[in-house]
N, C-alpha and C. Protein backbone atom coordinates (compact mmCIF):
# COMPACT_ATOMS: atom_id res chain seq x y z
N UNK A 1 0.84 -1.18 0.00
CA UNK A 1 0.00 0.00 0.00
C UNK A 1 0.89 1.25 0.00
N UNK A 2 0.39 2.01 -0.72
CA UNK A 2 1.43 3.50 -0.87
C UNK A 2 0.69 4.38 -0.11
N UNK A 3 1.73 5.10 0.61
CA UNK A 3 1.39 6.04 1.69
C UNK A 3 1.15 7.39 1.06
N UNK A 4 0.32 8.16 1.65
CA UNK A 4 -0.38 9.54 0.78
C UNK A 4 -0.06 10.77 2.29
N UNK A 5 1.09 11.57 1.54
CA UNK A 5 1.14 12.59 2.15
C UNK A 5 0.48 13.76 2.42
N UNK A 6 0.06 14.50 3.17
CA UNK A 6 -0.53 15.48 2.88
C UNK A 6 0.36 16.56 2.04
N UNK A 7 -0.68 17.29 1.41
CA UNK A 7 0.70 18.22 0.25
C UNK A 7 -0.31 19.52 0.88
N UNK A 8 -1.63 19.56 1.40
CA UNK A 8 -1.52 20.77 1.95
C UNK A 8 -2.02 21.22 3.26
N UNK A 9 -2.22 22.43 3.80
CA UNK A 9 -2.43 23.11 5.61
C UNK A 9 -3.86 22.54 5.49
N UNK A 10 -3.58 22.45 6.50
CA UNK A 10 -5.46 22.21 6.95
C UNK A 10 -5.95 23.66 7.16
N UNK A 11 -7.20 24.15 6.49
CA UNK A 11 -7.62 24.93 6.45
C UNK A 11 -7.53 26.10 7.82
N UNK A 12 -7.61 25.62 9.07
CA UNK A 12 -7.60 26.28 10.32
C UNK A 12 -5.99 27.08 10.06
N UNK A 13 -4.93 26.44 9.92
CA UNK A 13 -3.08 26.35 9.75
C UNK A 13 -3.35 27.65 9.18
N UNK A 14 -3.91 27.24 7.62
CA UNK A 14 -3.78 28.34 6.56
C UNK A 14 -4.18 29.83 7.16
N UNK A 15 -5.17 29.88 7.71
CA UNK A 15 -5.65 31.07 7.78
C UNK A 15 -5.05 31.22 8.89
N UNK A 16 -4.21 30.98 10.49
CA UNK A 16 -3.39 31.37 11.12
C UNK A 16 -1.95 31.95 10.11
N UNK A 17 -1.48 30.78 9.16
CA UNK A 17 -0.16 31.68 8.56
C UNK A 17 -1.05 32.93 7.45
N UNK A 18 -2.06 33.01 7.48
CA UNK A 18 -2.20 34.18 6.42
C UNK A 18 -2.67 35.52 7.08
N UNK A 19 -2.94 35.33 8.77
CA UNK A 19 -3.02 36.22 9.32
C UNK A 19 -1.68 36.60 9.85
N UNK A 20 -0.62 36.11 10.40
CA UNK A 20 0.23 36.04 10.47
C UNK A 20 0.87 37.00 9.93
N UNK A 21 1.45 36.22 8.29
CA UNK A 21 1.67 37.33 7.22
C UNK A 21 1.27 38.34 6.98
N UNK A 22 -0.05 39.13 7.30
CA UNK A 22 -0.69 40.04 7.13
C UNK A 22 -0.11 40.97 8.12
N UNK A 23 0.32 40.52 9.50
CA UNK A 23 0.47 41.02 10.53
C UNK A 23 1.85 41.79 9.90
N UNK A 24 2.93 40.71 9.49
CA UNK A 24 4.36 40.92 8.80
C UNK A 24 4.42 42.46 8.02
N UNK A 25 3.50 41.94 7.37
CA UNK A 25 3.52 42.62 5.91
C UNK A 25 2.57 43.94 6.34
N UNK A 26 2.11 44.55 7.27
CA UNK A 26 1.52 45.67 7.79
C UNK A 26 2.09 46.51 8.90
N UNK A 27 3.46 45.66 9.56
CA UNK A 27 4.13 45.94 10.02
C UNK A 27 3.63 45.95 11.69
N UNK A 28 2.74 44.85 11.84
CA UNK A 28 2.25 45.05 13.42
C UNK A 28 3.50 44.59 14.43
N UNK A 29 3.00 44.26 15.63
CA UNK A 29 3.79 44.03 16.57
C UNK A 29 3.35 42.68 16.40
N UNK A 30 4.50 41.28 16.25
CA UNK A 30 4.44 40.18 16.70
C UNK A 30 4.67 39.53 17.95
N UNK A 31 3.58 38.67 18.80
CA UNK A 31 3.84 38.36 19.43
C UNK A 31 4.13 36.94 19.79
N UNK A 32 4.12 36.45 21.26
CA UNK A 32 4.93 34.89 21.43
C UNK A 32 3.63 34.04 20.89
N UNK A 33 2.84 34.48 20.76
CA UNK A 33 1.64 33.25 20.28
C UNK A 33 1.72 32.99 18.83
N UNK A 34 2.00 34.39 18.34
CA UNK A 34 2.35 34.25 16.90
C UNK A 34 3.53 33.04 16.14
N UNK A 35 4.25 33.43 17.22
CA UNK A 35 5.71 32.76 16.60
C UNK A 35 5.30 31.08 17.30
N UNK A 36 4.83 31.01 18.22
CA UNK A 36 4.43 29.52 18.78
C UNK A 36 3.05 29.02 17.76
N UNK A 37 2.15 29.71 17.47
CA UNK A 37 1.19 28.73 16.61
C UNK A 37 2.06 28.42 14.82
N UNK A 38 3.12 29.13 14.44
CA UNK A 38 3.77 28.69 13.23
C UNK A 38 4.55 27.61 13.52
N UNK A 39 5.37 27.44 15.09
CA UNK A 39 6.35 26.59 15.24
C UNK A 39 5.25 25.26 15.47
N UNK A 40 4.36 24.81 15.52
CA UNK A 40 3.22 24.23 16.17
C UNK A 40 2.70 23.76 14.13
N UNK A 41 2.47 24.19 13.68
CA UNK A 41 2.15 24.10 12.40
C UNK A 41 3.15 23.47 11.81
N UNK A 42 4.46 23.59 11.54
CA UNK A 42 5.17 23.29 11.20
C UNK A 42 6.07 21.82 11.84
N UNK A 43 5.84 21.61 12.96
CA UNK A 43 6.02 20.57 14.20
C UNK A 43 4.37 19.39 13.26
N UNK A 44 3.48 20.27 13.53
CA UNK A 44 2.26 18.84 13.66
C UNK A 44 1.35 18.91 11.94
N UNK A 45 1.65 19.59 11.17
CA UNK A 45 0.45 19.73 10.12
C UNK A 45 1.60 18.93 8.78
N UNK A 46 1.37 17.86 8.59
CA UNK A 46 1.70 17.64 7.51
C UNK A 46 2.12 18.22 6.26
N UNK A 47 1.30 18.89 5.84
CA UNK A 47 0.99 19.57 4.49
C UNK A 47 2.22 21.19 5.18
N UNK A 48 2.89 21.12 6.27
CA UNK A 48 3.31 22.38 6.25
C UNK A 48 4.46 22.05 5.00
N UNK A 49 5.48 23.05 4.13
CA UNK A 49 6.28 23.30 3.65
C UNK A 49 7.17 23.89 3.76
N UNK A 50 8.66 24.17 3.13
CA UNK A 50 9.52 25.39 3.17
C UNK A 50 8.77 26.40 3.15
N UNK A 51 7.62 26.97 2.85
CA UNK A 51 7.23 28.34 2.93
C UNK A 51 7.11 28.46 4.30
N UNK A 52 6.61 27.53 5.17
CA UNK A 52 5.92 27.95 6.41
C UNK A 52 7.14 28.25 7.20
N UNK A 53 8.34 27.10 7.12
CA UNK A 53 9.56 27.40 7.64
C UNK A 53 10.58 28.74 7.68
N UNK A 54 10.33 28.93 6.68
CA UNK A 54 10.92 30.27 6.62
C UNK A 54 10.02 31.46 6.59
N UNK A 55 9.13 31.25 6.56
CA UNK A 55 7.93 32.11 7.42
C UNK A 55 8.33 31.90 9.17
N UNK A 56 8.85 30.87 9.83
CA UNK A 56 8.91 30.73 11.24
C UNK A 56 10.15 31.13 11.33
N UNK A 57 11.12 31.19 11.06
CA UNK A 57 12.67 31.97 10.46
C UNK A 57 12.41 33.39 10.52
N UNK A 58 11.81 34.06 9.87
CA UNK A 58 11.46 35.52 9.41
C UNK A 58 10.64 36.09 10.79
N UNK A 59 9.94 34.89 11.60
CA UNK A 59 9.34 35.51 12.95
C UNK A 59 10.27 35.46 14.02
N UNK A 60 11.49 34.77 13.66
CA UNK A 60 12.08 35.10 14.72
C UNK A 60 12.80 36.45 14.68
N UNK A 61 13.27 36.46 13.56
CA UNK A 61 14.21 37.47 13.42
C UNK A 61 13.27 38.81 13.97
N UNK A 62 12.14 38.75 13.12
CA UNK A 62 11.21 40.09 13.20
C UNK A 62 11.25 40.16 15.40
N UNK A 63 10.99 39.03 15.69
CA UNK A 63 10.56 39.00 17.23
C UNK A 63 12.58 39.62 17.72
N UNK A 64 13.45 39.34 17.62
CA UNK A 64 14.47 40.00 17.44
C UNK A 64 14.99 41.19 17.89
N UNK A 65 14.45 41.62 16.43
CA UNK A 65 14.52 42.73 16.10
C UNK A 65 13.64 44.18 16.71
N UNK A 66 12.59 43.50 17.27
CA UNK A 66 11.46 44.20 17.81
C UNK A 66 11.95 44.01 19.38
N UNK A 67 12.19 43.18 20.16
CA UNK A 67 13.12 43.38 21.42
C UNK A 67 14.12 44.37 21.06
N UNK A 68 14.61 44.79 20.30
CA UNK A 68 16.39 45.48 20.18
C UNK A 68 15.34 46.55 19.98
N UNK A 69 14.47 46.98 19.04
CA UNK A 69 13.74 48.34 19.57
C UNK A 69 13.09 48.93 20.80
N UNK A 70 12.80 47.76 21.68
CA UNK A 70 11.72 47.95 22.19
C UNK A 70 13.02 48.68 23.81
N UNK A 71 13.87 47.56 23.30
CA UNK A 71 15.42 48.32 24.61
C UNK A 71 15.76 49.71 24.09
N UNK A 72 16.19 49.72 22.92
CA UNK A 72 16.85 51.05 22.49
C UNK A 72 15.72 52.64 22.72
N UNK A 73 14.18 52.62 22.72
CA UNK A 73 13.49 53.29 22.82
C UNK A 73 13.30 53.87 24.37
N UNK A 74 13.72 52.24 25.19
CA UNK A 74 13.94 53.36 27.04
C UNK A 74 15.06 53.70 27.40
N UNK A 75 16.32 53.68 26.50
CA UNK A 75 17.27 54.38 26.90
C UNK A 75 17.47 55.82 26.64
């Protein structure tokens, strides 16, 4: 018997990474739930891909980068 991968998000996944992205791409503030429901997607949803991965890559950095502002603004 041949095994059948999933090739895509389960609908719930999708629309967390497309809010997500939206968040990215509008320039909101990301937070730890954000970056934990992609690492969580990518850990348990089959159908995740390199996109989602480096979508969870790009939240860290952004989460990062947004600490190093968030210090430099009370000094």
């Amino acid at each position: 018997m041949v095994e059948v991968k999933k090739t895509l998000l389960s609908l719930e996944n999708a629309v967390t990474i497309e809010r997500i992205g939206h968040k990215l791409s509008s320039g909101e503030y990301i937070d730890d739930s954000d970056y934990l429901d992609v690492a969580e997607i990518i850990l348990y949803d089959e159908g995740a891909t390199v996109t989602e991965d480096v979508l969870l890559k790009a939240l860290s950095k952004v989460r990062e980068l947004q600490g190093v502002v968030a210090r430099l603004k009370t000094d």
